[in-house]
Protein backbone atom coordinates (compact mmCIF):
# COMPACT_ATOMS: atom_id res chain seq x y z
CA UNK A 1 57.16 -2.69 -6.62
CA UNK A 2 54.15 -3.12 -8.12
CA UNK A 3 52.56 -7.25 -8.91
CA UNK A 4 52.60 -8.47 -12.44
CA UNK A 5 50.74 -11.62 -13.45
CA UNK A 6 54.12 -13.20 -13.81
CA UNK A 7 55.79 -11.96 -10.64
CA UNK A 8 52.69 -13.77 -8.68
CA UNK A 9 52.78 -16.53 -10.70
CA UNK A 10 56.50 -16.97 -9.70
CA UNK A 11 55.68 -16.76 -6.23
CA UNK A 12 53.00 -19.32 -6.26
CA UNK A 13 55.40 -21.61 -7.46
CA UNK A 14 57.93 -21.02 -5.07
CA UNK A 15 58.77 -23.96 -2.73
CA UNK A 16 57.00 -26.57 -4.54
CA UNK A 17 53.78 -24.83 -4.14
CA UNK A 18 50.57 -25.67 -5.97
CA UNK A 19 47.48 -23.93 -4.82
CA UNK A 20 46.34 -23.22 -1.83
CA UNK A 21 44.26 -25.63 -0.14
CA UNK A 22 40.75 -25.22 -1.03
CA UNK A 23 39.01 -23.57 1.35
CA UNK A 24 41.10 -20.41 0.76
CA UNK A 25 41.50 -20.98 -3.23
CA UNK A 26 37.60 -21.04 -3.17
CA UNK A 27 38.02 -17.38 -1.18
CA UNK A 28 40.72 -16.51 -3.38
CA UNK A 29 37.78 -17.40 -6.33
CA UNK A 30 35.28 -15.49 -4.80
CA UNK A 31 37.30 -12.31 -4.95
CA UNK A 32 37.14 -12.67 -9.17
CA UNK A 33 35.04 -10.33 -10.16
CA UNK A 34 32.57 -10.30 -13.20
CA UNK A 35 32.45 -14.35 -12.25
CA UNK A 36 29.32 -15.39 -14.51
CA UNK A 37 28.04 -18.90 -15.46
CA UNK A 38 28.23 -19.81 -18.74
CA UNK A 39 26.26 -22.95 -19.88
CA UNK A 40 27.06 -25.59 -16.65
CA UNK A 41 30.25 -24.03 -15.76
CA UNK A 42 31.91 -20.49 -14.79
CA UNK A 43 34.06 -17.89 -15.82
CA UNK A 44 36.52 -17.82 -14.61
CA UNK A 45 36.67 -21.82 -13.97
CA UNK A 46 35.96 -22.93 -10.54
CA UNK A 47 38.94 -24.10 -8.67
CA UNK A 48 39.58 -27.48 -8.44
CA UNK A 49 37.87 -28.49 -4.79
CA UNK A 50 35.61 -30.87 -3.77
CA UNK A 51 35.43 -33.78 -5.25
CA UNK A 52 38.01 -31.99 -7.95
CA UNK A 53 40.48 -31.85 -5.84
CA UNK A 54 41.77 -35.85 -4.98
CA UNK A 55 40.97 -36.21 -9.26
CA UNK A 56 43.19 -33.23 -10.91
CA UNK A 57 47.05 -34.10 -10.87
CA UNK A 58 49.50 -31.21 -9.04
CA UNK A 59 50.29 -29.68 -12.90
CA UNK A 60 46.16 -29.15 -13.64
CA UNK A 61 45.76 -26.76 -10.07
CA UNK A 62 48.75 -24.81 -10.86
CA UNK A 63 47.51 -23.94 -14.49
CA UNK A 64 44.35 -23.25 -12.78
CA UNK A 65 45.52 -20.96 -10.28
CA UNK A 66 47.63 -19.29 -12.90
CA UNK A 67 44.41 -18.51 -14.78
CA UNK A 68 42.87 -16.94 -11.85
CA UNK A 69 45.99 -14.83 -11.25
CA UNK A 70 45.53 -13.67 -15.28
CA UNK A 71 41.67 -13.11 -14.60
CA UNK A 72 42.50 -10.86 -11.23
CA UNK A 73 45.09 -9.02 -13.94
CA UNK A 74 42.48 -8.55 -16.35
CA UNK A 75 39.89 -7.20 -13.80
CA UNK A 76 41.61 -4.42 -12.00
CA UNK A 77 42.42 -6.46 -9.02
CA UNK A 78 45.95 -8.50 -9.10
CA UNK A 79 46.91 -6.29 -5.99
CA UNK A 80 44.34 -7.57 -3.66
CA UNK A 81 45.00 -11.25 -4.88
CA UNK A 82 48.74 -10.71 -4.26
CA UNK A 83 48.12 -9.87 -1.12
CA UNK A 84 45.97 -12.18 -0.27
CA UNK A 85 48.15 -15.16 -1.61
CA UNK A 86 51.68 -13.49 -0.43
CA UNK A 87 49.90 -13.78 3.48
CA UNK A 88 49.24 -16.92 3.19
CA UNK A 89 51.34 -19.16 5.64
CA UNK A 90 53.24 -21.81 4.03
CA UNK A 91 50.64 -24.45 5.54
CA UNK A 92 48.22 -23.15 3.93
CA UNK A 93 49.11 -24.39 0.50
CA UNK A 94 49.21 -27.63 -1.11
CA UNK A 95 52.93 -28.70 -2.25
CA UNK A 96 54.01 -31.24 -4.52
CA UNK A 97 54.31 -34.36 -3.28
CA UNK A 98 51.60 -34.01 -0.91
């Protein structure tokens, strides 16, 4: 079966799942390609670490990530995102509630 936006989506919402923690959504990031900065932020936009990441409520990180996933879509490379968020271990995402 081949990974849809919507199918990964799904998945990264599974189990009260936000994002993954930031280390490996900034990895995840890095993988975007065509990333460029426009005026004082990025395309796609940076994930929410740093100092982001105690200030943007559970809902903002999952739209984020979700943009990401369409940005991988759009760029030819959904499958190696997939893959790289499907191996994640469940500790290495941020639920809600946490």
């Amino acid at each position: 079966m081949s990974e849809t936006v919507e199918s990964l989506v799904a998945f990264c919402r599974e189990n009260d799942r936000v994002c993954p923690l930031p280390p490996l959504w900034n990895e995840l990031w890095e993988m975007l390609p065509n990333r460029s900065q426009v005026g004082a932020g990025w395309q796609p936009p940076l994930p929410f670490i740093l100092a982001a990441w105690r200030d943007t409520p559970a809902m903002l990180k999952m739209l984020r990530l979700a943009e990401h996933i369409q940005w991988a879509g759009q760029h030819g490379v959904l499958e190696l995102v997939g893959k790289f968020l499907r191996e994640l271990r469940e500790e290495d995402w941020f639920h809600i509630g946490e």
